[in-house]
C-alpha atoms as a PDB file:
ATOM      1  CA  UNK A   1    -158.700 -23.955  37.897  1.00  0.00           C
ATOM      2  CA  UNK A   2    -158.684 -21.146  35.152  1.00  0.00           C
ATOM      3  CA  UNK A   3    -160.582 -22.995  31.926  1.00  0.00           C
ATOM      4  CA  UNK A   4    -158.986 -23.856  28.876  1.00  0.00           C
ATOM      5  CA  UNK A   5    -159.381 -22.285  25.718  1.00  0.00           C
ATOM      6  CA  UNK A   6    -159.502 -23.520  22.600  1.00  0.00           C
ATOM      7  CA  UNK A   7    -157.614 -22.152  19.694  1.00  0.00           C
ATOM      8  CA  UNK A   8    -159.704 -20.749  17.246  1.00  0.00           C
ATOM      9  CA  UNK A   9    -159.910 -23.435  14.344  1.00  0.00           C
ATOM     10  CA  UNK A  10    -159.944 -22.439  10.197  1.00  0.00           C
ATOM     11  CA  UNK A  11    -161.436 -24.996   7.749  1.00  0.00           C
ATOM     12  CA  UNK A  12    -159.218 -24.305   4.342  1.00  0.00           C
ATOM     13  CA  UNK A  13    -160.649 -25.712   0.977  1.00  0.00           C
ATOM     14  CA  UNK A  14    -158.085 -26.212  -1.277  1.00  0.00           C
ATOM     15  CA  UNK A  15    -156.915 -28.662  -3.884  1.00  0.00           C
ATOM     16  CA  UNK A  16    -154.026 -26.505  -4.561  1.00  0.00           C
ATOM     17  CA  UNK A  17    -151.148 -28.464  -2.159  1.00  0.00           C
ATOM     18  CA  UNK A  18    -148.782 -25.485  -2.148  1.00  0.00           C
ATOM     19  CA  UNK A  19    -151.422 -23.165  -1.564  1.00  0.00           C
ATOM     20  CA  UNK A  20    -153.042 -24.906   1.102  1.00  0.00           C
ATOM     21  CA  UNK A  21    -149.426 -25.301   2.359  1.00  0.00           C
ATOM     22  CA  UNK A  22    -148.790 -21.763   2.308  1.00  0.00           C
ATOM     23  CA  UNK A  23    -151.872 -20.651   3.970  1.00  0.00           C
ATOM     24  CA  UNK A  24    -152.060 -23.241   6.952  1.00  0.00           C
ATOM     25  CA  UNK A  25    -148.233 -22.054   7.862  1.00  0.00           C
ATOM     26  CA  UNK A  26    -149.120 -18.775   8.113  1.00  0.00           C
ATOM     27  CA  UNK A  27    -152.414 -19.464   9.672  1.00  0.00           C
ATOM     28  CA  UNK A  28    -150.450 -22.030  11.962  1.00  0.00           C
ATOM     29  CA  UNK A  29    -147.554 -19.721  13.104  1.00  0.00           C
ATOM     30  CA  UNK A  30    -151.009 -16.902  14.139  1.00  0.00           C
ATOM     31  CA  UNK A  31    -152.330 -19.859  16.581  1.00  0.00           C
ATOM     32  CA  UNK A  32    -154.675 -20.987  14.505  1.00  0.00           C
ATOM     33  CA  UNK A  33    -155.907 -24.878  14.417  1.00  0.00           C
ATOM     34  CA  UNK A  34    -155.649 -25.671  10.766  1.00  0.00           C
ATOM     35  CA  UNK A  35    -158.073 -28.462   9.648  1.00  0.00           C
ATOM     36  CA  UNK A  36    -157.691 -29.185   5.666  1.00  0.00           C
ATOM     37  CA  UNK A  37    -159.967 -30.384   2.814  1.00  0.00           C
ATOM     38  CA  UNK A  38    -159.235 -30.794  -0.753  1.00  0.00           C
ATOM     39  CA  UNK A  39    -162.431 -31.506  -2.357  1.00  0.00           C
ATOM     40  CA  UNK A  40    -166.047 -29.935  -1.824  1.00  0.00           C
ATOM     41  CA  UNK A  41    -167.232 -33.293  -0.554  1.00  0.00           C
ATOM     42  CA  UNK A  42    -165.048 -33.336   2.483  1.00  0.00           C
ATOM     43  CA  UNK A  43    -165.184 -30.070   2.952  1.00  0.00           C
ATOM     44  CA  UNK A  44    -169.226 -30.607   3.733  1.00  0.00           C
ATOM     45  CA  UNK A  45    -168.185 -33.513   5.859  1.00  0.00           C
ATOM     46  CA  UNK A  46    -165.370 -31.364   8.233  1.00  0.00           C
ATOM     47  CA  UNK A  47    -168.326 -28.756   8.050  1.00  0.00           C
ATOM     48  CA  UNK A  48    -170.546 -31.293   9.957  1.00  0.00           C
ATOM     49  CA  UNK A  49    -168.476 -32.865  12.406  1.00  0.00           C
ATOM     50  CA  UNK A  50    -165.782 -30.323  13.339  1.00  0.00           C
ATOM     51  CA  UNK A  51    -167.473 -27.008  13.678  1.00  0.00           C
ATOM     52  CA  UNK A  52    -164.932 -24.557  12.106  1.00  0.00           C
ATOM     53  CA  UNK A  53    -164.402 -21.184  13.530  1.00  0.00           C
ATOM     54  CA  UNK A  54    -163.976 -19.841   9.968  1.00  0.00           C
ATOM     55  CA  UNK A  55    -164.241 -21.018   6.548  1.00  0.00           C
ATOM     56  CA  UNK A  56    -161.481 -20.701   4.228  1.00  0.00           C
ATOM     57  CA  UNK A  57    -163.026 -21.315   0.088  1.00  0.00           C
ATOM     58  CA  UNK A  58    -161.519 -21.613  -2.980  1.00  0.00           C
ATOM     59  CA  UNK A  59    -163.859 -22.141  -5.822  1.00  0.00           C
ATOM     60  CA  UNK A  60    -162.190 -24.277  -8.406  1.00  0.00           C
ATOM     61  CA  UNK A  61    -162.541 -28.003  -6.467  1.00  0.00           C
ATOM     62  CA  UNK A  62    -162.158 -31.006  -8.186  1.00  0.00           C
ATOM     63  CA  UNK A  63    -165.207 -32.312  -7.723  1.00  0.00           C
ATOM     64  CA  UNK A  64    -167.815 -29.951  -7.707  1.00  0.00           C
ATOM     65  CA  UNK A  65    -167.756 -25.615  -8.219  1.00  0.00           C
ATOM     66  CA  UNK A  66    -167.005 -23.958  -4.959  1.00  0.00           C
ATOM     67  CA  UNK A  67    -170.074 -21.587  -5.954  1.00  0.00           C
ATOM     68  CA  UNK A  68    -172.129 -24.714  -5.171  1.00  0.00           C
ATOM     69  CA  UNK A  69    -170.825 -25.548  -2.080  1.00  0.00           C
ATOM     70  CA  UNK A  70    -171.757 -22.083   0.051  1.00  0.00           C
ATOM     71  CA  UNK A  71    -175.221 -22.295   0.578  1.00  0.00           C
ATOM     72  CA  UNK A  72    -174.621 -25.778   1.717  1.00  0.00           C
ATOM     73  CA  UNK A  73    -172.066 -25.058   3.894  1.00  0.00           C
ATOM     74  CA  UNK A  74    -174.298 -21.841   5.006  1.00  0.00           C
ATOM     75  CA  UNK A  75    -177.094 -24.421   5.993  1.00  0.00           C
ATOM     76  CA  UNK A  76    -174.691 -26.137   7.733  1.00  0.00           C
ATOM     77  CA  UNK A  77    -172.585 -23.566   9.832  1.00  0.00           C
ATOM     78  CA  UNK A  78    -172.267 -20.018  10.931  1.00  0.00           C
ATOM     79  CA  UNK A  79    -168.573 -19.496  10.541  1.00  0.00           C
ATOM     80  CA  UNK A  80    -167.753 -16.869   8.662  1.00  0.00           C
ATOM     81  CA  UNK A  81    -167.177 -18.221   4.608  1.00  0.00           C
ATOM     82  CA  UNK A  82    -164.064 -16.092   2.716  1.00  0.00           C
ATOM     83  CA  UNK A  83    -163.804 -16.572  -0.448  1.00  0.00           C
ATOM     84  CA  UNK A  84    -160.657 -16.857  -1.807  1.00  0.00           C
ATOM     85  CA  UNK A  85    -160.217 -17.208  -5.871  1.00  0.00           C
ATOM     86  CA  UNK A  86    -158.339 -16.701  -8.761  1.00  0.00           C
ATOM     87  CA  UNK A  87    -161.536 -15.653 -10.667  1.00  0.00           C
ATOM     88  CA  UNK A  88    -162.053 -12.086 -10.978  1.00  0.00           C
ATOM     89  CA  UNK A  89    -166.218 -12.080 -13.264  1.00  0.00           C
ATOM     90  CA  UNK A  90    -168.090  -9.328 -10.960  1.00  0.00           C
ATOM     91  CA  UNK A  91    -170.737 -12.304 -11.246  1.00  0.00           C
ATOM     92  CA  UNK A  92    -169.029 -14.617  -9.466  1.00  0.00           C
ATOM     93  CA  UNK A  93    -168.275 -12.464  -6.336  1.00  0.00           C
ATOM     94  CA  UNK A  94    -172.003 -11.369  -6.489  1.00  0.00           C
ATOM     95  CA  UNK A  95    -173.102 -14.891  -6.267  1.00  0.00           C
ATOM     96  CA  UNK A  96    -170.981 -16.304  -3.440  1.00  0.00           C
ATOM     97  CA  UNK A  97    -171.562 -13.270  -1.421  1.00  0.00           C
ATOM     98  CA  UNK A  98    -175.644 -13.542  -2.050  1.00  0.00           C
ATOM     99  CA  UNK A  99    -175.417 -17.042  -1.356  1.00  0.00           C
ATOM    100  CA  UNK A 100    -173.864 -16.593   2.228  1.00  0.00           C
ATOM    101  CA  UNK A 101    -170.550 -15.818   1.793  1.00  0.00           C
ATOM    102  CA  UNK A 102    -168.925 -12.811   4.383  1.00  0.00           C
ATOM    103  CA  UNK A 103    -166.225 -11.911   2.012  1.00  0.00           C
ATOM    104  CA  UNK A 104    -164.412 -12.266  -1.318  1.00  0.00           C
ATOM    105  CA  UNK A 105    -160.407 -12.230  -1.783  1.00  0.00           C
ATOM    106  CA  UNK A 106    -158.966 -12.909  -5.593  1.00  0.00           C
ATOM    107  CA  UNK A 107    -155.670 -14.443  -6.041  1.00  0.00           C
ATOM    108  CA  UNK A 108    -153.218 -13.424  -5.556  1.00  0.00           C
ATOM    109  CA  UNK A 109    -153.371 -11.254  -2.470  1.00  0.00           C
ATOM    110  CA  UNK A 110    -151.080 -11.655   0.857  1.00  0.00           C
ATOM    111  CA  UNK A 111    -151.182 -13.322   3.830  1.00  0.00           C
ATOM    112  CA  UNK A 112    -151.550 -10.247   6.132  1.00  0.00           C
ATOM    113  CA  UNK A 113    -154.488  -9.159   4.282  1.00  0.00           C
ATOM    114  CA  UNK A 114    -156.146 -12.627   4.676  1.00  0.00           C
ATOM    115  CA  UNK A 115    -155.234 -12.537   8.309  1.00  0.00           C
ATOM    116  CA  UNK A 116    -156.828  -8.859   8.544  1.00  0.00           C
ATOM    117  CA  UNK A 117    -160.079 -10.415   6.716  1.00  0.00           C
ATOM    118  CA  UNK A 118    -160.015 -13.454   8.957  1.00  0.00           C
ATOM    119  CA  UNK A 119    -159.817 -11.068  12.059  1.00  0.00           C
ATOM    120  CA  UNK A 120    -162.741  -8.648  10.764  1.00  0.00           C
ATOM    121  CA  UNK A 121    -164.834 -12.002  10.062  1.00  0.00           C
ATOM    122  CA  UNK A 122    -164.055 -13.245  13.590  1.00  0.00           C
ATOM    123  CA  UNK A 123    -164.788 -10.235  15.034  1.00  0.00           C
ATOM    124  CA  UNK A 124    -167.988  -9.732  13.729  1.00  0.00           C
ATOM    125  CA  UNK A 125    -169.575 -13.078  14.181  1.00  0.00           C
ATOM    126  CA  UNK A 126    -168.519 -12.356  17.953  1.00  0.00           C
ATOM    127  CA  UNK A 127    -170.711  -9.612  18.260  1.00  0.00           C
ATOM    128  CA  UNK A 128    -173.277 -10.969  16.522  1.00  0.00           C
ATOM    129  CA  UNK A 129    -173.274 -13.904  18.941  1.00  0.00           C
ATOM    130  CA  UNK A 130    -173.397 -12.042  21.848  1.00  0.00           C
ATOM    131  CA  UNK A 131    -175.932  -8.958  22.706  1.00  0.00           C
ATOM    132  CA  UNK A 132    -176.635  -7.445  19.120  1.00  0.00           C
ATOM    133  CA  UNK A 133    -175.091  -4.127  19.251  1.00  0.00           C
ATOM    134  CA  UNK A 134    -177.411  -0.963  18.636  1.00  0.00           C
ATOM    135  CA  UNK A 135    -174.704   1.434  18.729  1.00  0.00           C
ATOM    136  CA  UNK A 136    -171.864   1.178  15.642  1.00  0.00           C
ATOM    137  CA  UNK A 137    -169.008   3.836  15.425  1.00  0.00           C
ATOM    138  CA  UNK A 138    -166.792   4.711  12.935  1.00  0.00           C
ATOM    139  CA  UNK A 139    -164.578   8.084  12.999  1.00  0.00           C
ATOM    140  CA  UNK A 140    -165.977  10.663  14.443  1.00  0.00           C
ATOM    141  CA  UNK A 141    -169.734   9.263  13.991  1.00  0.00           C
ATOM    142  CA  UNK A 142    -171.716   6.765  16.223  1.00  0.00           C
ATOM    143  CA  UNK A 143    -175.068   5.247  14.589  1.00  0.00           C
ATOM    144  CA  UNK A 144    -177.954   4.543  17.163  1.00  0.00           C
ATOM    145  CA  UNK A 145    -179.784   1.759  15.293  1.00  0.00           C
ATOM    146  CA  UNK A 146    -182.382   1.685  18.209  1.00  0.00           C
ATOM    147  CA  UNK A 147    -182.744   5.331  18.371  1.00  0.00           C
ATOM    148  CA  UNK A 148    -182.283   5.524  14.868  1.00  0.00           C
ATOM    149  CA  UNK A 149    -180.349   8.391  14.428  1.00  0.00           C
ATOM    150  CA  UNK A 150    -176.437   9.102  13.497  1.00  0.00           C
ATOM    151  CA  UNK A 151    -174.397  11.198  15.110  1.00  0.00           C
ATOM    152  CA  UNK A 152    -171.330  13.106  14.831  1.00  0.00           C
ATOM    153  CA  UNK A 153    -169.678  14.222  18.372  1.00  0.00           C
ATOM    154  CA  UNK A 154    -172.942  14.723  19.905  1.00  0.00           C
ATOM    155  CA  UNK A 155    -174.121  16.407  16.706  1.00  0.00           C
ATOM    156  CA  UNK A 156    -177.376  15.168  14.996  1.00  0.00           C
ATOM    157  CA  UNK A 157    -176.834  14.357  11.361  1.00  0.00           C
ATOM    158  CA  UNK A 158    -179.922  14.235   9.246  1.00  0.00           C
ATOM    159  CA  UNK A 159    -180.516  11.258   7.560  1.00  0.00           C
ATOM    160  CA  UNK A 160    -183.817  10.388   5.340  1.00  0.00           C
ATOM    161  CA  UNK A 161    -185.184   7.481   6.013  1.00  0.00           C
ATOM    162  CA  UNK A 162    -183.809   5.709   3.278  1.00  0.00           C
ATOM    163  CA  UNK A 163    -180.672   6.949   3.857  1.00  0.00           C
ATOM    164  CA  UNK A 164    -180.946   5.164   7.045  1.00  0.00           C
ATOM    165  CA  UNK A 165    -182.143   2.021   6.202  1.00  0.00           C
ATOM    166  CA  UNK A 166    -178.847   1.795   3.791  1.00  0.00           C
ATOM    167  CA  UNK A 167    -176.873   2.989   6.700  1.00  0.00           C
ATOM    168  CA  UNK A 168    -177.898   0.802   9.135  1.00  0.00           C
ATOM    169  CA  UNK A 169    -177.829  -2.318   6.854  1.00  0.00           C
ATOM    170  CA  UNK A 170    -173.869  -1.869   5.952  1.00  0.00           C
ATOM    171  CA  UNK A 171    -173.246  -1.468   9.686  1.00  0.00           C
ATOM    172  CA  UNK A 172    -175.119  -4.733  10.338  1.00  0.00           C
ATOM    173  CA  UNK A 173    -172.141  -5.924   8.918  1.00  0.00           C
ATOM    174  CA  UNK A 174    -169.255  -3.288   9.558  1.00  0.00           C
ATOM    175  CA  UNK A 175    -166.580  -4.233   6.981  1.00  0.00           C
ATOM    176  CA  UNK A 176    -167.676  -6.501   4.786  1.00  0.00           C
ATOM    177  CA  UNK A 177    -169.256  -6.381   1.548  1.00  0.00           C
ATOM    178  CA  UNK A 178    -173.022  -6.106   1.347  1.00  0.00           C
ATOM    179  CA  UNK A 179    -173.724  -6.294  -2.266  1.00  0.00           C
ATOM    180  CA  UNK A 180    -176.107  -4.790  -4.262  1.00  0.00           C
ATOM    181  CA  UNK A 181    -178.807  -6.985  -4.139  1.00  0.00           C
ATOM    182  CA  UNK A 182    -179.235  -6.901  -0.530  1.00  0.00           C
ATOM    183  CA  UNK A 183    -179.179  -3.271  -0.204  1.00  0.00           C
ATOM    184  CA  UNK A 184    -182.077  -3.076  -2.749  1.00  0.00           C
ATOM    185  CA  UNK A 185    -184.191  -5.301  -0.989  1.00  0.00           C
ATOM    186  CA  UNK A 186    -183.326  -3.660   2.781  1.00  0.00           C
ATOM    187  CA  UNK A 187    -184.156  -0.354   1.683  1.00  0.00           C
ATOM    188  CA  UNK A 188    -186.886  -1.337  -1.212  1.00  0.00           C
ATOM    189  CA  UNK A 189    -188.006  -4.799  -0.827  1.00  0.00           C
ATOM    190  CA  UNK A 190    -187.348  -7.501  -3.265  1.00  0.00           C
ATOM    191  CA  UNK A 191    -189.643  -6.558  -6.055  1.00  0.00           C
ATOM    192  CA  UNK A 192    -186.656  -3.495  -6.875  1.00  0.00           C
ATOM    193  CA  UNK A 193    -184.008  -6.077  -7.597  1.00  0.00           C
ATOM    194  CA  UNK A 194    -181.867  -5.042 -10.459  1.00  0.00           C
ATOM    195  CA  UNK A 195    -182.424  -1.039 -10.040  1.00  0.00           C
ATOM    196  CA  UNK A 196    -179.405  -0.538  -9.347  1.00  0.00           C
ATOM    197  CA  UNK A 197    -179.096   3.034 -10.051  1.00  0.00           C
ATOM    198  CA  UNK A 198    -181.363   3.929  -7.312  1.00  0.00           C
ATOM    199  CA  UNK A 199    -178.571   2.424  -4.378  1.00  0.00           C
ATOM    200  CA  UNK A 200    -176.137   4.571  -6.377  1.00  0.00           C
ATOM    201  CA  UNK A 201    -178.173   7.668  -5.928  1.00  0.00           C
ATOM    202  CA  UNK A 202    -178.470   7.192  -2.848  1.00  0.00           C
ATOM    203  CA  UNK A 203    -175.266   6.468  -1.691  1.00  0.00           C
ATOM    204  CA  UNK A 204    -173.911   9.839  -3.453  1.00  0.00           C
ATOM    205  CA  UNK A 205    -176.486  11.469  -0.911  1.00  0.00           C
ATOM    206  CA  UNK A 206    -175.056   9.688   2.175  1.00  0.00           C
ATOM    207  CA  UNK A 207    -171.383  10.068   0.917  1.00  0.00           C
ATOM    208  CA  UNK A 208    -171.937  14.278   0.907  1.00  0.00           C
ATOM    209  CA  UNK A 209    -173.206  14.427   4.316  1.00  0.00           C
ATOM    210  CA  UNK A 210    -170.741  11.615   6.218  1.00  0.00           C
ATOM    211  CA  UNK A 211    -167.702  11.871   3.546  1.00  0.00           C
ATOM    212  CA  UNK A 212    -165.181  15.054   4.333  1.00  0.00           C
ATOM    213  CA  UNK A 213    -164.179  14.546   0.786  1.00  0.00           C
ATOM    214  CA  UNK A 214    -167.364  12.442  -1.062  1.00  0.00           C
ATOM    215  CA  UNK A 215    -164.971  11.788  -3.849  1.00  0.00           C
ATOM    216  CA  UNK A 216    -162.531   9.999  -2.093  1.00  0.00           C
ATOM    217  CA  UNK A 217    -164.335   7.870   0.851  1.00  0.00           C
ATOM    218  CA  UNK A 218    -163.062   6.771   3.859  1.00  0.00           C
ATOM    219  CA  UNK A 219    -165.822   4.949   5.366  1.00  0.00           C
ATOM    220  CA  UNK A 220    -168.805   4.278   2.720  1.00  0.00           C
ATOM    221  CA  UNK A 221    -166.624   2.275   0.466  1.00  0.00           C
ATOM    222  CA  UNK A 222    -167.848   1.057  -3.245  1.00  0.00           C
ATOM    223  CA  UNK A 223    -166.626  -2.488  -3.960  1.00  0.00           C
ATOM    224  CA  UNK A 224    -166.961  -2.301  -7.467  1.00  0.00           C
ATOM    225  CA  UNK A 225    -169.517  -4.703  -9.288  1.00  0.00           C
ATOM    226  CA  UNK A 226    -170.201  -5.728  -5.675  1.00  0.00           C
ATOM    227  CA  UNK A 227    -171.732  -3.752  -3.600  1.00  0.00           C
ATOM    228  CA  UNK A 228    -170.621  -1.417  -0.493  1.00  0.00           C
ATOM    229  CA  UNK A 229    -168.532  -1.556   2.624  1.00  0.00           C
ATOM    230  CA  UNK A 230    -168.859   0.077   5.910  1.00  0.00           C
ATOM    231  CA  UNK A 231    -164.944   0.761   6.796  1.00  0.00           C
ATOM    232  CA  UNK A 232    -165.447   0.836  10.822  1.00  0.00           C
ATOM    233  CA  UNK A 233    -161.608   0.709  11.731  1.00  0.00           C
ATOM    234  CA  UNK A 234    -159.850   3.218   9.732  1.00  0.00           C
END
């Protein structure tokens, strides 16, 4: 008897009833099981007892500030947290996403981008779940993380080892945001948080030797006041 699969289940936080309306329709008509909470209390409680796939967070709950609830919910569960918010403050985004949070989305966006971000999240977690990977492509490259070296169609591409250590840390987590903050402490350790500049430098360097046009990039993307992206499906 072939086994039964269960449908991959999103947790959405949302006091918002025509929001959270809209977005378990659309996530309903996908296949997704919907499972609903409209304060951050129950939200912790559906965390605990249902297990969801993915976590669906707005920020402005009635009863306490979604910023709050992530690294509980992060203690709590490995699903993938995405942010999704009407506030725009740089600050806010930095917070959720150094707190535990996989990605951001601000209000209003549509529902196949959220679908596309739900997809990228679920993919992801899968392969962090299963054998890590040690070899990440994108385009025409392929990074060895054991080997530690990147190549592009069999052609060595030489990378300092800082270079690399940024590198490698974005494709720990191909497309999605890895702010700042984390970037600086990967590459530098913790006692360079706030240099800022020196991640910027750096990625300039790594942007003229992967980038065909540096100015425009297609794969080392700046999310601005965040941090960077590793685009691994264009």
């Amino acid at each position: 008897m072939a086994a039964v699969t269960s449908p991959t289940s999103v947790l959405i936080v949302e006091d918002d009833r025509k929001m959270l309306r809209v977005y378990s329709t659309s996530l309903e008509a996908e296949g997704y099981l919907v499972v609903e909470a409209s304060s951050g209390q129950r939200a912790i409680e559906e965390v605990r007892t249902r297990t969801p796939d993915v976590i669906l967070l707005d920020l402005g709950l009635p009863d306490m500030d979604g910023l709050a609830l992530v690294p509980t919910m992060r203690a709590n569960s490995a699903a993938p947290i995405i942010v999704v918010s009407a506030r725009e403050q740089d600050a806010d985004k930095v917070k959720a996403l150094d707190q535990g949070a996989n990605d951001y989305l601000t209000k209003p966006f549509s529902i196949p981008e959220l679908l596309a971000r739900i997809r990228v999240a679920l993919r992801n977690r899968a392969q962090v779940g299963s054998t890590p990977r040690t070899i990440i492509s994108f385009g025409d490259y392929r990074l060895d993380l054991s080997g530690r070296r990147l190549l592009r169609e069999d052609e060595h591409v030489l990378l300092s080892a800082t270079e690399f250590k940024l590198l490698s840390t974005l494709a720990r987590h191909p497309d999605e945001v890895v702010t700042t903050n984390a970037l600086l402490k990967e590459a530098w350790g913790a006692a360079h948080q706030g240099k800022k500049g020196y991640v910027r430098v750096y990625m300039h360097a790594l942007r003229q030797k992967i980038e065909a046009d540096p100015t425009r990039p297609r794969y080392l993307v700046n999310e601005a006041g965040l941090g960077y992206r590793l685009n691994t499906t264009e």
